[in-house]
N, C-alpha and C. Protein backbone atom coordinates (compact mmCIF):
# COMPACT_ATOMS: atom_id res chain seq x y z
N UNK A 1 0.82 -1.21 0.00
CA UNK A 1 0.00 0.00 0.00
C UNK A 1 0.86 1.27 0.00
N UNK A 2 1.93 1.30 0.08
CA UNK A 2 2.91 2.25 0.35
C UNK A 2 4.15 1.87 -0.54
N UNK A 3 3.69 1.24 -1.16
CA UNK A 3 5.04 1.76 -3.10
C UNK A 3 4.69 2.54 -3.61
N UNK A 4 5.65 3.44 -3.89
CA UNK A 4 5.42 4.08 -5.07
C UNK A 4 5.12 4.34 -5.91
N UNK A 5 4.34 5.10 -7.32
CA UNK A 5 3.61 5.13 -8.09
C UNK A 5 4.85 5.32 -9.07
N UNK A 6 4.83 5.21 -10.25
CA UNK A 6 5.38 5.90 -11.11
C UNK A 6 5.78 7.43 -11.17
N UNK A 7 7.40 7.55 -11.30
CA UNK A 7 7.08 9.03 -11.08
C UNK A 7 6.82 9.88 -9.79
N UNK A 8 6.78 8.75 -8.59
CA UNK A 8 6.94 9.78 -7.61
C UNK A 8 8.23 9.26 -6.67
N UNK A 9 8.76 10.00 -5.55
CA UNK A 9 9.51 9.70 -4.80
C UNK A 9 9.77 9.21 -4.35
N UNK A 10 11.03 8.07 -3.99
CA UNK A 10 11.04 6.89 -3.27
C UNK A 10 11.86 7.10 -1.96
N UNK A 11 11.84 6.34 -1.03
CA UNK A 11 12.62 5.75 -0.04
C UNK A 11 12.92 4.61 0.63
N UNK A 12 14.21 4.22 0.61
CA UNK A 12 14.28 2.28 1.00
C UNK A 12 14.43 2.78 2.38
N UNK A 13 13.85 1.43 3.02
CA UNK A 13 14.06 0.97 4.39
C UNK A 13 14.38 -0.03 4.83
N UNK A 14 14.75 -0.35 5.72
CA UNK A 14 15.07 -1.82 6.37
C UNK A 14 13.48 -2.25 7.08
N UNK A 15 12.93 -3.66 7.23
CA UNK A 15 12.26 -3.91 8.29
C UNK A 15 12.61 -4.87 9.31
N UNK A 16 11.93 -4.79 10.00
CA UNK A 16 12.44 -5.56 11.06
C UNK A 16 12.84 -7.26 10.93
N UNK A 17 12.31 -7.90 9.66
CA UNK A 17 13.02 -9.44 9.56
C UNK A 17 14.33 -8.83 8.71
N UNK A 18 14.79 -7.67 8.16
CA UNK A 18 15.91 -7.49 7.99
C UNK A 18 16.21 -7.67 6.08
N UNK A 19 15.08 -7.86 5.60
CA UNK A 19 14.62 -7.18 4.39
C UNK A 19 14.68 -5.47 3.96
N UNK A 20 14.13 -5.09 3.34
CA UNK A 20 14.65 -4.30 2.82
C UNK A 20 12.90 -3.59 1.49
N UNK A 21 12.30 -2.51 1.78
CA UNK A 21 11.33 -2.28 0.83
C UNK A 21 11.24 -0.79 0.16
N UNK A 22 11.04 -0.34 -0.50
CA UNK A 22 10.77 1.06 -1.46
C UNK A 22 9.56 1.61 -0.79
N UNK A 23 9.76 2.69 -0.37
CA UNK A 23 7.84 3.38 0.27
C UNK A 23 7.63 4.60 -0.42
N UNK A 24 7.13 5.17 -0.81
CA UNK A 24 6.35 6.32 -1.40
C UNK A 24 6.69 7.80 -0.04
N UNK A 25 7.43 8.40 -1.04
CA UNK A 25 8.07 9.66 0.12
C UNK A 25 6.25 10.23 0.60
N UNK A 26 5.74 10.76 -0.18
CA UNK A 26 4.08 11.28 0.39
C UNK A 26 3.36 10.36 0.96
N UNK A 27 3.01 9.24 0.41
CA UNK A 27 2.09 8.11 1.71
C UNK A 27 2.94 7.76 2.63
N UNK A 28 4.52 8.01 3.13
CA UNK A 28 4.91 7.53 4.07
C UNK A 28 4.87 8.89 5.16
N UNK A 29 4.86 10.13 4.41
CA UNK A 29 4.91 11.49 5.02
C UNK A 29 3.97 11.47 6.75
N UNK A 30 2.34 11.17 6.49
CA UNK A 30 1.85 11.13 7.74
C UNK A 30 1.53 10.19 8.58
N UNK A 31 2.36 9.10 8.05
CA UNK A 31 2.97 8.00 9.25
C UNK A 31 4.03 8.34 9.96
N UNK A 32 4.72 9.17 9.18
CA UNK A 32 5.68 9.41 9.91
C UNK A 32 5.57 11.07 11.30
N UNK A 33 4.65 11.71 11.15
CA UNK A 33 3.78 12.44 11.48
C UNK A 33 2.88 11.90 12.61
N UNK A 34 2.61 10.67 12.23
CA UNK A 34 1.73 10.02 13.47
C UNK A 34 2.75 9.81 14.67
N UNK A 35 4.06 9.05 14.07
CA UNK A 35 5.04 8.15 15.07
C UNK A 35 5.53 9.32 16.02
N UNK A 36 5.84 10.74 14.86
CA UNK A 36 5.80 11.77 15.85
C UNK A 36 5.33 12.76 17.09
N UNK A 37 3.96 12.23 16.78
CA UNK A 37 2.58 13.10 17.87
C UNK A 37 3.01 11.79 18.83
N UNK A 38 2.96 10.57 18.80
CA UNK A 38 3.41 9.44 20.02
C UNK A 38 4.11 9.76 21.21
N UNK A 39 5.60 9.80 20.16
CA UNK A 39 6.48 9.98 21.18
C UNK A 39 6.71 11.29 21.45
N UNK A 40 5.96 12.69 20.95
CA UNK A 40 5.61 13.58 22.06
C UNK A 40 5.40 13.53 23.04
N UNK A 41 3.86 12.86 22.96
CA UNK A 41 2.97 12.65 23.79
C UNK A 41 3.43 11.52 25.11
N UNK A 42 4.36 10.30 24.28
CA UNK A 42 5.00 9.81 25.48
C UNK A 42 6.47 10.65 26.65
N UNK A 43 6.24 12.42 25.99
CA UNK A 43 7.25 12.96 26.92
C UNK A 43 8.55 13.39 26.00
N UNK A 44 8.41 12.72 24.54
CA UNK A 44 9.98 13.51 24.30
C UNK A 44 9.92 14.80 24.37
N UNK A 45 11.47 15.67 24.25
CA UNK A 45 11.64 16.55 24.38
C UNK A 45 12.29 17.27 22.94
N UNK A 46 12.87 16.25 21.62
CA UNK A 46 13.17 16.39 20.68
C UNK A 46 12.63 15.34 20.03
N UNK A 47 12.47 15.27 18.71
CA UNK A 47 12.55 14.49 17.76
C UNK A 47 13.92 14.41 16.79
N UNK A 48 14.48 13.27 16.60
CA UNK A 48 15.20 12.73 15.27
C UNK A 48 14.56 11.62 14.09
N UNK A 49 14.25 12.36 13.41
CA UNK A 49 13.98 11.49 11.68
C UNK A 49 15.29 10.81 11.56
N UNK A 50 15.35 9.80 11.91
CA UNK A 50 16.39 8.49 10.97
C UNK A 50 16.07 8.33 9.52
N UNK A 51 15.96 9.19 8.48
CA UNK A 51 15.67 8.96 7.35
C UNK A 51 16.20 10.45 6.55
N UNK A 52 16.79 9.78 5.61
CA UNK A 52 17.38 11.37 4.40
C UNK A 52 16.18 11.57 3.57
N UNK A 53 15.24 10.83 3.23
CA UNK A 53 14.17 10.69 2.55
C UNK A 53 13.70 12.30 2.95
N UNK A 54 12.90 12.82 1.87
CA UNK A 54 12.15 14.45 1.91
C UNK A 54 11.02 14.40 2.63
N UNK A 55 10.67 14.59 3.55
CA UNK A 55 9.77 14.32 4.81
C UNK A 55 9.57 15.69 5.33
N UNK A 56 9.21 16.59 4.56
CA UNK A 56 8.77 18.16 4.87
C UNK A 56 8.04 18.64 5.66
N UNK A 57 8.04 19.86 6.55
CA UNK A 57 5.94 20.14 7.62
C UNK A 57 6.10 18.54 8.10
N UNK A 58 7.41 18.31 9.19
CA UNK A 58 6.76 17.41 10.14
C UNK A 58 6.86 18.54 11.12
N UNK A 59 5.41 18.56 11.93
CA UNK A 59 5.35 19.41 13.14
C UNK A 59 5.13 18.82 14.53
N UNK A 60 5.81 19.11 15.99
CA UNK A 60 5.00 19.03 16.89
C UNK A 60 5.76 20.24 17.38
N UNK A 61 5.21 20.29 19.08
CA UNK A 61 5.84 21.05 20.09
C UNK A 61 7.08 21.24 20.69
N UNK A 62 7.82 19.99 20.28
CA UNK A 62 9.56 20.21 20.36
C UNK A 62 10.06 20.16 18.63
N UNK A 63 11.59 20.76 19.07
CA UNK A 63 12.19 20.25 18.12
C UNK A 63 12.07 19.10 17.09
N UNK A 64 11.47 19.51 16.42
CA UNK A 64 12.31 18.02 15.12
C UNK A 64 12.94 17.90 14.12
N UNK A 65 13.99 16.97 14.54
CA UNK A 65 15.22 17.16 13.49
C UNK A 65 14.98 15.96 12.63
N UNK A 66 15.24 16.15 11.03
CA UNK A 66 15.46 15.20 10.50
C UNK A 66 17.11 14.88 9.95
N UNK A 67 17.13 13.53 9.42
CA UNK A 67 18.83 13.64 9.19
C UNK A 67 18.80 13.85 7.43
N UNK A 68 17.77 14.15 6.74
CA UNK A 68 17.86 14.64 5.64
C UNK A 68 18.59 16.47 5.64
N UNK A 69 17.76 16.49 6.58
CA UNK A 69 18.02 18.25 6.89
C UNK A 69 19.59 18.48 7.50
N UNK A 70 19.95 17.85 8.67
CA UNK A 70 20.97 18.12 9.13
C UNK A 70 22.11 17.55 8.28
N UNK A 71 22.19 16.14 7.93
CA UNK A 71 23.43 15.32 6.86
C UNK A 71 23.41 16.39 5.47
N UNK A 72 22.34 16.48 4.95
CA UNK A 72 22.87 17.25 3.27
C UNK A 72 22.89 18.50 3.31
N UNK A 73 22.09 19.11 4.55
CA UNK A 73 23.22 20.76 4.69
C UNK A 73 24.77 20.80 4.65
N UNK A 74 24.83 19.88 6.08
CA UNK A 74 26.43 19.83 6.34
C UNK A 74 26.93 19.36 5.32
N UNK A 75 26.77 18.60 4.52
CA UNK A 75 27.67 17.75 3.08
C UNK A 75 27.69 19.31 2.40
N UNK A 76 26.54 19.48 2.35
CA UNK A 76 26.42 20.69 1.33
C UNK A 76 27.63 21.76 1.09
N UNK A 77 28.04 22.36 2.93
CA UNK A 77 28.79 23.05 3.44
C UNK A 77 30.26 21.99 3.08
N UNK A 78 30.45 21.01 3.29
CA UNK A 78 31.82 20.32 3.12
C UNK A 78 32.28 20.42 2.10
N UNK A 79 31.34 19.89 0.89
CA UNK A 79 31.61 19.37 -0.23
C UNK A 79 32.15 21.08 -1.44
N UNK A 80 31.61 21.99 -0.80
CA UNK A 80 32.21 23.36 -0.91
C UNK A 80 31.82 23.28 -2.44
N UNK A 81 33.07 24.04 -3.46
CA UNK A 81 33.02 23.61 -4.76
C UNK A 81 33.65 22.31 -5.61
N UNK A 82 34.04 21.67 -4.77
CA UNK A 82 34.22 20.24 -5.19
C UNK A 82 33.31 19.55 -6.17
N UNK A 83 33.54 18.64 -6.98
CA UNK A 83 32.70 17.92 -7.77
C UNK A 83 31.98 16.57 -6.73
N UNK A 84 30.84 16.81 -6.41
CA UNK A 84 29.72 15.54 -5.20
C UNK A 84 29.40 14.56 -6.20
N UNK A 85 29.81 13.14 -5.79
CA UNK A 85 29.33 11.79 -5.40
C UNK A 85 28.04 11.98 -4.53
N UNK A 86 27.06 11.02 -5.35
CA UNK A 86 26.19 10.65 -4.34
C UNK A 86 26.07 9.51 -4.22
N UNK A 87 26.29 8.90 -3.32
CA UNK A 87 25.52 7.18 -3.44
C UNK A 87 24.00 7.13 -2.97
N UNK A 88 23.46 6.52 -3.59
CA UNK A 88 21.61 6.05 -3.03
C UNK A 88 21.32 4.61 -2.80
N UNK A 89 20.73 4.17 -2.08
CA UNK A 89 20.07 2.78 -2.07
C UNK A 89 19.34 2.10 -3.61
N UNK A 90 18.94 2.72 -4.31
CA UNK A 90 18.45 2.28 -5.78
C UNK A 90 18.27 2.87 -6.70
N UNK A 91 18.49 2.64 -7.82
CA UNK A 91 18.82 2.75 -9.42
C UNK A 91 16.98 3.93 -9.54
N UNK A 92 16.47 3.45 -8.61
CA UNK A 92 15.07 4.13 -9.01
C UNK A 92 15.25 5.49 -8.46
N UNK A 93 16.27 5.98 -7.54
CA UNK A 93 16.37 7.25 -6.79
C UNK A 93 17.28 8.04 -7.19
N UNK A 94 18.32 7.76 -8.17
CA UNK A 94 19.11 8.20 -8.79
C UNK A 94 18.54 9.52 -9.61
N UNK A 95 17.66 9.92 -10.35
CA UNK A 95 17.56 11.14 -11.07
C UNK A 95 16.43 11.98 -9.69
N UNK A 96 15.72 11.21 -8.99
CA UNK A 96 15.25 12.61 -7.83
C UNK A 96 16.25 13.18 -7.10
N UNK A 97 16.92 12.44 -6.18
CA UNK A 97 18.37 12.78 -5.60
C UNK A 97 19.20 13.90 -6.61
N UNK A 98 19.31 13.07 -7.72
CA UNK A 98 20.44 14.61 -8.70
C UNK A 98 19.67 15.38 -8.82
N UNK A 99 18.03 15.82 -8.55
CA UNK A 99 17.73 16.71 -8.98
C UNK A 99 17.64 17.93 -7.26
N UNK A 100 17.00 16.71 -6.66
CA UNK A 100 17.47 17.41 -5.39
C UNK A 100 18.76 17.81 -5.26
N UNK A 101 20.17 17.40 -5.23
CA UNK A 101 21.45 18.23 -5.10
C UNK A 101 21.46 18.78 -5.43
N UNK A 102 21.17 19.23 -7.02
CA UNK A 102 20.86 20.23 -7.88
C UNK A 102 20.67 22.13 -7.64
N UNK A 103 19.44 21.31 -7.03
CA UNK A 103 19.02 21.94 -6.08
C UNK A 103 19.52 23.02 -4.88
N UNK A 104 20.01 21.84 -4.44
CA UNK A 104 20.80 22.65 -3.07
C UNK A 104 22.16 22.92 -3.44
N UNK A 105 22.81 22.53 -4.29
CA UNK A 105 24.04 23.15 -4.36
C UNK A 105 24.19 24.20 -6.05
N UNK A 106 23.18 23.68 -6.67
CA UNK A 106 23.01 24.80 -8.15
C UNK A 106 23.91 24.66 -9.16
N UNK A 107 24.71 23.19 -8.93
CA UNK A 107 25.19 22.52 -9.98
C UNK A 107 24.56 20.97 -10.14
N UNK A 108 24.79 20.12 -10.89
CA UNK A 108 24.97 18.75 -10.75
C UNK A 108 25.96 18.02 -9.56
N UNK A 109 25.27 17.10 -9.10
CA UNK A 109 26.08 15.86 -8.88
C UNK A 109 25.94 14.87 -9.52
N UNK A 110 26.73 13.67 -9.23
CA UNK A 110 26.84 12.40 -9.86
C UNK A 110 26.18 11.77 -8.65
N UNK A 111 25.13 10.88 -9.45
CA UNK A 111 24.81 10.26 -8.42
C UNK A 111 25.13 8.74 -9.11
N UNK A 112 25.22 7.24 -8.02
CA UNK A 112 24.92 5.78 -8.25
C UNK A 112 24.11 5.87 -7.23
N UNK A 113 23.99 4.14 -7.29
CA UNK A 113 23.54 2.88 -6.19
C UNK A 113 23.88 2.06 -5.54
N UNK A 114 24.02 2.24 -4.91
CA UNK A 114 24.76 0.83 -3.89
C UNK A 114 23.96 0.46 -3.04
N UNK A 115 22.68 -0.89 -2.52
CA UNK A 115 22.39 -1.05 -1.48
C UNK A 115 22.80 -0.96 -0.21
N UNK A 116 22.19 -0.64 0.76
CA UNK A 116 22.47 -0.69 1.84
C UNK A 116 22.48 -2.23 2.74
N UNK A 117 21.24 -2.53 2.40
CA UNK A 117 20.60 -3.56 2.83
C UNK A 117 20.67 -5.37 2.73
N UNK A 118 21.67 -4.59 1.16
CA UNK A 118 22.46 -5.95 0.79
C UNK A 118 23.62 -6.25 0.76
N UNK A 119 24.35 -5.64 1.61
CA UNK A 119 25.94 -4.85 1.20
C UNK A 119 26.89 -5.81 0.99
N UNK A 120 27.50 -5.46 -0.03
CA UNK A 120 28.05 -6.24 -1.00
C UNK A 120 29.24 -5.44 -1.55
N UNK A 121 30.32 -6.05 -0.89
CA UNK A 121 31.21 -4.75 -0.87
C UNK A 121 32.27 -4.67 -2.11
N UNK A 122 32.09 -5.38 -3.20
CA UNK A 122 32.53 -5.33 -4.60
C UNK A 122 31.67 -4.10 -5.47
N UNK A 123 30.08 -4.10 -5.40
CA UNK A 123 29.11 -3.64 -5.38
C UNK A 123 28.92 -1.80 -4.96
N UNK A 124 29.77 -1.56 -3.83
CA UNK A 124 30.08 -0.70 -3.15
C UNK A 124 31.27 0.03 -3.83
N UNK A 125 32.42 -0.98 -4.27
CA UNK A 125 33.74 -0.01 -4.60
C UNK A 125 33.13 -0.03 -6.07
N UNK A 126 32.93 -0.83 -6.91
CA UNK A 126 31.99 -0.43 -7.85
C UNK A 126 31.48 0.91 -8.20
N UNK A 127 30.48 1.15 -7.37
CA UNK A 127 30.06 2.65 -7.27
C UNK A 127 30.61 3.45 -7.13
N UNK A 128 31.55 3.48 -6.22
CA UNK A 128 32.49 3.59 -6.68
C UNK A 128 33.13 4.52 -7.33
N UNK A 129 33.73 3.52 -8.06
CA UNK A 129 35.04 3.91 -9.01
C UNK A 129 33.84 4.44 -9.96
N UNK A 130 32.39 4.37 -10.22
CA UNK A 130 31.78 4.69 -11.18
C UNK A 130 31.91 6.43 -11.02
N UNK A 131 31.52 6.91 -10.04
CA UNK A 131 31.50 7.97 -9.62
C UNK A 131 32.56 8.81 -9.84
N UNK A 132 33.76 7.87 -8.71
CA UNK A 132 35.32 8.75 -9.14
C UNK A 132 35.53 9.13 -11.27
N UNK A 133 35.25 8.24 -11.74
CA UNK A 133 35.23 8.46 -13.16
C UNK A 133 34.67 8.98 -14.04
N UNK A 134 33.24 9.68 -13.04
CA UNK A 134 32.53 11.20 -13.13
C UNK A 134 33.37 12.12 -12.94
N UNK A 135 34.23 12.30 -12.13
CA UNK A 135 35.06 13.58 -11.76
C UNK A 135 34.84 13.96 -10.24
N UNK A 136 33.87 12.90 -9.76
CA UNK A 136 33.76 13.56 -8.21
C UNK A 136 35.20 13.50 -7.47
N UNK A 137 34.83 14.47 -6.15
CA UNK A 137 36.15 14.49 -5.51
C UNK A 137 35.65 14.22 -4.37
N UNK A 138 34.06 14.29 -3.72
CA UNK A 138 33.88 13.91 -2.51
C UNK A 138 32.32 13.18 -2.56
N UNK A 139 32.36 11.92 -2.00
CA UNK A 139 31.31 11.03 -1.82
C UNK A 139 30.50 10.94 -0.50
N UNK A 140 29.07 11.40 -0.97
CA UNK A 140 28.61 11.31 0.13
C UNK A 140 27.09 10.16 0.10
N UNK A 141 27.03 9.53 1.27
CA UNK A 141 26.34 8.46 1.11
C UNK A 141 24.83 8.92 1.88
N UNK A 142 23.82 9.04 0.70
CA UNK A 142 22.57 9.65 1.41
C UNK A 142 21.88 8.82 1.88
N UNK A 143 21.38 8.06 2.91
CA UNK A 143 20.63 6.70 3.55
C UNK A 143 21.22 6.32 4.50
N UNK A 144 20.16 6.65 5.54
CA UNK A 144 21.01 6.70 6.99
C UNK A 144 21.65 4.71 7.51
N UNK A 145 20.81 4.15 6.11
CA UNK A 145 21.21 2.66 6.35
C UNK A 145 22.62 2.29 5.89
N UNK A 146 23.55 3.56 5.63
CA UNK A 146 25.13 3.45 5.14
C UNK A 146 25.94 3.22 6.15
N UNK A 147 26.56 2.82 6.20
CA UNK A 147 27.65 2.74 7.31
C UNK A 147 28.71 3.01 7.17
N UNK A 148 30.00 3.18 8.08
CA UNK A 148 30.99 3.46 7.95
C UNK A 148 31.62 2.57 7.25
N UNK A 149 31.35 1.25 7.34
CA UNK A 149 31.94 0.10 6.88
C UNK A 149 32.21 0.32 5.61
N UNK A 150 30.91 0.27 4.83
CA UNK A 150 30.42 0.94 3.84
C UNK A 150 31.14 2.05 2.61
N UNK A 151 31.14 3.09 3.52
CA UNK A 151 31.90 4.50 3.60
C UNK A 151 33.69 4.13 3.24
N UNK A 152 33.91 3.26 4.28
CA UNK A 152 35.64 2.93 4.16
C UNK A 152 36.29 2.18 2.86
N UNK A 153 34.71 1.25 2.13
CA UNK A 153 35.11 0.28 1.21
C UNK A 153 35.19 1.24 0.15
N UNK A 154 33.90 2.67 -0.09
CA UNK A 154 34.56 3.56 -1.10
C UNK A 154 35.75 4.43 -1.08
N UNK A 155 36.25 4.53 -0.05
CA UNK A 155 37.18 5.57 0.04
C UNK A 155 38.92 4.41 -0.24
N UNK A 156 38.44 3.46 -0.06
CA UNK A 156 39.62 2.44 -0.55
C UNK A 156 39.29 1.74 -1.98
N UNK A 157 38.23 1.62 -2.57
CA UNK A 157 38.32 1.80 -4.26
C UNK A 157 38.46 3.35 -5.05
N UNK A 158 38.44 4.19 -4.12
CA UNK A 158 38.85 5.75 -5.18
C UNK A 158 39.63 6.63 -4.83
N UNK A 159 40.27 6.65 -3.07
CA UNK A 159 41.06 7.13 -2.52
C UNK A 159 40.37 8.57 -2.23
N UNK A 160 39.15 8.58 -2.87
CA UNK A 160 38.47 9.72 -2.05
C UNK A 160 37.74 9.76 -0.75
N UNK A 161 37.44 11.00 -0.45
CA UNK A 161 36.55 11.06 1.11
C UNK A 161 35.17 10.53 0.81
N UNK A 162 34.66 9.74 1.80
CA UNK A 162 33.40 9.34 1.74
C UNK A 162 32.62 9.21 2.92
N UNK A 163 31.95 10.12 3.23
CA UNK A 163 30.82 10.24 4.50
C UNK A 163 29.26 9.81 4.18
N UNK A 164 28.88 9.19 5.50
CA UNK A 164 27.76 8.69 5.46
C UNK A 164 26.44 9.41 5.97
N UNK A 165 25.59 9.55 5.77
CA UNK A 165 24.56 10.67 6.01
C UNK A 165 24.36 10.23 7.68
N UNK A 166 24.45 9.10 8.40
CA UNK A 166 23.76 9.00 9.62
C UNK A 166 25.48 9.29 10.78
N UNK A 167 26.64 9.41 9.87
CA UNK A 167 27.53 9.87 10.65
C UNK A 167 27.28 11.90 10.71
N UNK A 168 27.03 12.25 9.84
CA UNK A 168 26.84 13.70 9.86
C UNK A 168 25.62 13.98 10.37
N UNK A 169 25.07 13.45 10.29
CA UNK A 169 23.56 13.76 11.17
C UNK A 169 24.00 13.91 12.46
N UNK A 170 24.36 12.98 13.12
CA UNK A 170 24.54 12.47 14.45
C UNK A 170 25.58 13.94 15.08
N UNK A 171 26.66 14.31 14.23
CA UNK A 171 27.69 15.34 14.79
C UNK A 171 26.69 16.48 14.59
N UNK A 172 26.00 16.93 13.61
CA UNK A 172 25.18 18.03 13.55
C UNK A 172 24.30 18.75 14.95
N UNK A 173 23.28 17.01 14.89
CA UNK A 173 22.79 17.03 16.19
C UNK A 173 23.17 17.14 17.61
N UNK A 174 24.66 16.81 17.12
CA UNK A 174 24.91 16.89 18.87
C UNK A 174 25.43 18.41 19.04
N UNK A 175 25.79 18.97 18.18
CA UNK A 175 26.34 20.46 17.78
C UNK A 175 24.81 21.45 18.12
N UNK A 176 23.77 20.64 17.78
CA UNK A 176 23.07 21.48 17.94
C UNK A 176 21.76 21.86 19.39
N UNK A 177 22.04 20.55 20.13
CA UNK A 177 21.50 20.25 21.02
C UNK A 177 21.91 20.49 22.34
């Protein structure tokens, strides 16, 4: 009930048997909106979105941070005028993502794919070297399901820097809290 249509926005997730599914950035928008009024209501005092996914007008009475907001500012700010790597979870997110960087930085990036969920670390330097052979000079991995692990296997197939969106989130937040 929550795939995507043609043409609209995606986001992968992990679930809990440790699979892996595509959800629709707008039908997942006020679930994620609900999970938020909860754990208000059970007393938080902030919110964190674990997701880079575009999840816009989430509101309550504290803070809420998402790690879309905090990870691709800060990349934004790093990556300076450098040529950006993006890695994504799937081949299907590849032209929203470039259009989003686009966006925020008012050039192109290069974006690939590399699962998260299946990680496969041939797969990973892969992407790699696909990227480095765009011209990027700094890789940044948007899906907070990246890891450092991850992160280390590109930066040892291209010898470039490669940060993961749920490591910059995390320093943002604590910078900002």
């Amino acid at each position: 009930a929550l795939a995507p249509e043609p043409g609209r926005a995606a986001v992968v997730s992990r679930l809990r048997d440790g699979s892996s599914v595509v959800l629709d950035e707008e039908r997942l928008r006020p679930l994620v909106q609900s999970a938020v009024d909860r754990v208000v209501a059970d007393g938080a005092e902030a919110v964190l979105i674990l997701c880079t996914g575009h999840l816009p007008g989430l509101a309550a009475s504290v803070p809420v941070y998402t790690a879309e907001e905090l990870a691709r500012g800060a990349a934004a700010v790093l990556v300076g005028e450098r040529a950006l790597g993006v890695l994504v979870p799937t081949p299907r997110q590849v032209e929203d993502i470039a259009a989003r960087w686009r966006a925020d930085l008012g050039r192109d990036a290069s974006v690939a794919a590399a699962d998260p969920y299946a990680f496969d670390a041939e797969a990973f330097a892969e992407a790699g070297r696909a990227l480095a052979a765009s011209g990027t000079e700094w890789i940044f991995l948007d899906c907070i399901g990246y890891s450092e692990e991850m992160a280390a296997v590109v930066t040892r197939a291209t010898g470039l820097r490669a940060v993961t969106a749920r490591s910059l989130a995390a320093r943002m937040l604590a910078a900002a809290v």
